[in-house]
Protein backbone atom coordinates (compact mmCIF):
# COMPACT_ATOMS: atom_id res chain seq x y z
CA UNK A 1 12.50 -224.60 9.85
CA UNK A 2 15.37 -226.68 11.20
CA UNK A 3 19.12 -224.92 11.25
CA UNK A 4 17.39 -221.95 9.86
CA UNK A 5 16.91 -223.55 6.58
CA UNK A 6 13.57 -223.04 4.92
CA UNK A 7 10.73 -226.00 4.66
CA UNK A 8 10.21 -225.18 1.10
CA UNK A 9 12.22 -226.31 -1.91
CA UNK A 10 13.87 -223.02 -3.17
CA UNK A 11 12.09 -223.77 -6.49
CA UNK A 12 8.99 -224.53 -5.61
CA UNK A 13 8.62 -221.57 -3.50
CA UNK A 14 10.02 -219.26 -6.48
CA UNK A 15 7.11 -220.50 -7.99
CA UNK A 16 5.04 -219.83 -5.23
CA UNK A 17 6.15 -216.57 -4.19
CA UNK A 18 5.47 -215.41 -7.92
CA UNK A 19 2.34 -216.44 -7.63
CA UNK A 20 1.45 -214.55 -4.25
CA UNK A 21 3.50 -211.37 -5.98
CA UNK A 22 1.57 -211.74 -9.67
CA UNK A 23 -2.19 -212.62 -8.15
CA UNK A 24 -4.56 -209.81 -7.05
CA UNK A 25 -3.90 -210.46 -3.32
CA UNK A 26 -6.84 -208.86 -2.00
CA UNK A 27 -4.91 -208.51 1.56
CA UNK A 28 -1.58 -207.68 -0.18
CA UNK A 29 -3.42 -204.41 -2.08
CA UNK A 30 -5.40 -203.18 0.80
CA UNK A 31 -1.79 -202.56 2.20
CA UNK A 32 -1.17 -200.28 -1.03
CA UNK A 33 2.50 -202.01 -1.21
CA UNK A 34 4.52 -200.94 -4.32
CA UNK A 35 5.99 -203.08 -7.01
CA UNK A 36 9.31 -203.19 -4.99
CA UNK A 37 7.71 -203.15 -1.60
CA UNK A 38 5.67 -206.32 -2.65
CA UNK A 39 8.89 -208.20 -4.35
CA UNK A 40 11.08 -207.16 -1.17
CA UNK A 41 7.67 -208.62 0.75
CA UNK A 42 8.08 -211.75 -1.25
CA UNK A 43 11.61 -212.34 -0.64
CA UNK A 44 10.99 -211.19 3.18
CA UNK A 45 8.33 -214.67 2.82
CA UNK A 46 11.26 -216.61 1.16
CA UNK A 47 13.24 -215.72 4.40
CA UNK A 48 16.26 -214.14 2.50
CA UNK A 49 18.48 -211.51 4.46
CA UNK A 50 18.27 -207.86 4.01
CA UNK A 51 21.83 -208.87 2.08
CA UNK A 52 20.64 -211.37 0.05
CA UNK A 53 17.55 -209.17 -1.18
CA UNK A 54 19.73 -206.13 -1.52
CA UNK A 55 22.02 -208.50 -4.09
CA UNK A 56 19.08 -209.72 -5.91
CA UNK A 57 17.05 -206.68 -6.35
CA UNK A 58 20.54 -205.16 -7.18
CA UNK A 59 20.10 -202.56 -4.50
CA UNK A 60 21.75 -201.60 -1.08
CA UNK A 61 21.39 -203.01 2.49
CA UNK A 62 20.39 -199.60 3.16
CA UNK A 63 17.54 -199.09 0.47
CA UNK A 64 16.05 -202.54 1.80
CA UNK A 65 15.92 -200.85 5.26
CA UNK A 66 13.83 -198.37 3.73
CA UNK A 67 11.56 -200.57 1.94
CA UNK A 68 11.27 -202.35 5.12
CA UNK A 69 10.29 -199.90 7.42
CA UNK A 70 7.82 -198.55 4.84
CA UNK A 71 6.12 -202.26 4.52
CA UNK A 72 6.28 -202.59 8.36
CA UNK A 73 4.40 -198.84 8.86
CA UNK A 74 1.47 -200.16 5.99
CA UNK A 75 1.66 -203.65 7.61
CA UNK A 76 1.16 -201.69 10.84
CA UNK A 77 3.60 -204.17 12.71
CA UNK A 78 6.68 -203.96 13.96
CA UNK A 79 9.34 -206.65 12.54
CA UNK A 80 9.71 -209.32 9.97
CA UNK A 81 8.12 -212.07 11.34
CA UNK A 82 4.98 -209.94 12.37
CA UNK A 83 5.24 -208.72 8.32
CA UNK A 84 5.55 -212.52 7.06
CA UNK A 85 2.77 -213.64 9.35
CA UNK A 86 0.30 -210.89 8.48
CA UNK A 87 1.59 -211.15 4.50
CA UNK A 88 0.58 -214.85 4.11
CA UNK A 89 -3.00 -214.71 5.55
């Protein structure tokens, strides 16, 4: 990263992150993540704000708290990067 802009072409990481989403992630179902908690998860990867994921998922700032929290408790870790970095293994 370099001015907090992500590495990854926005478009080739779509493609990516639907990828990671749509495969049968043996690490990402051991964590028994729901459809929403794995597409939050996804965008959490991307490196998109709790706004920006709230606007695309058409939800509230508040509801991606929640999803959040209940990623973080199955991730058994305590913030978004420790998420991301145990999410990508």
């Amino acid at each position: 990263m370099f001015k907090g802009e992500f590495i990854f072409p926005r478009l080739l990481f779509s493609d990516f992150l639907l990828s990671i989403i749509n495969s049968p992630n043996k690490s990402w179902e051991s964590y028994s993540l729901s459809k929403k908690e794995k597409l939050v998860a996804g965008y959490l990867i991307e490196g998109m704000t709790n706004k920006e994921i709230a606007k695309n998922m058409k939800l509230t700032e508040k509801t991606i708290k929640a999803h959040l929290t209940h990623i973080y408790i199955k991730l058994s870790c305590r913030n978004r990067t420790e998420a991301i970095t145990k999410l990508i293994r």
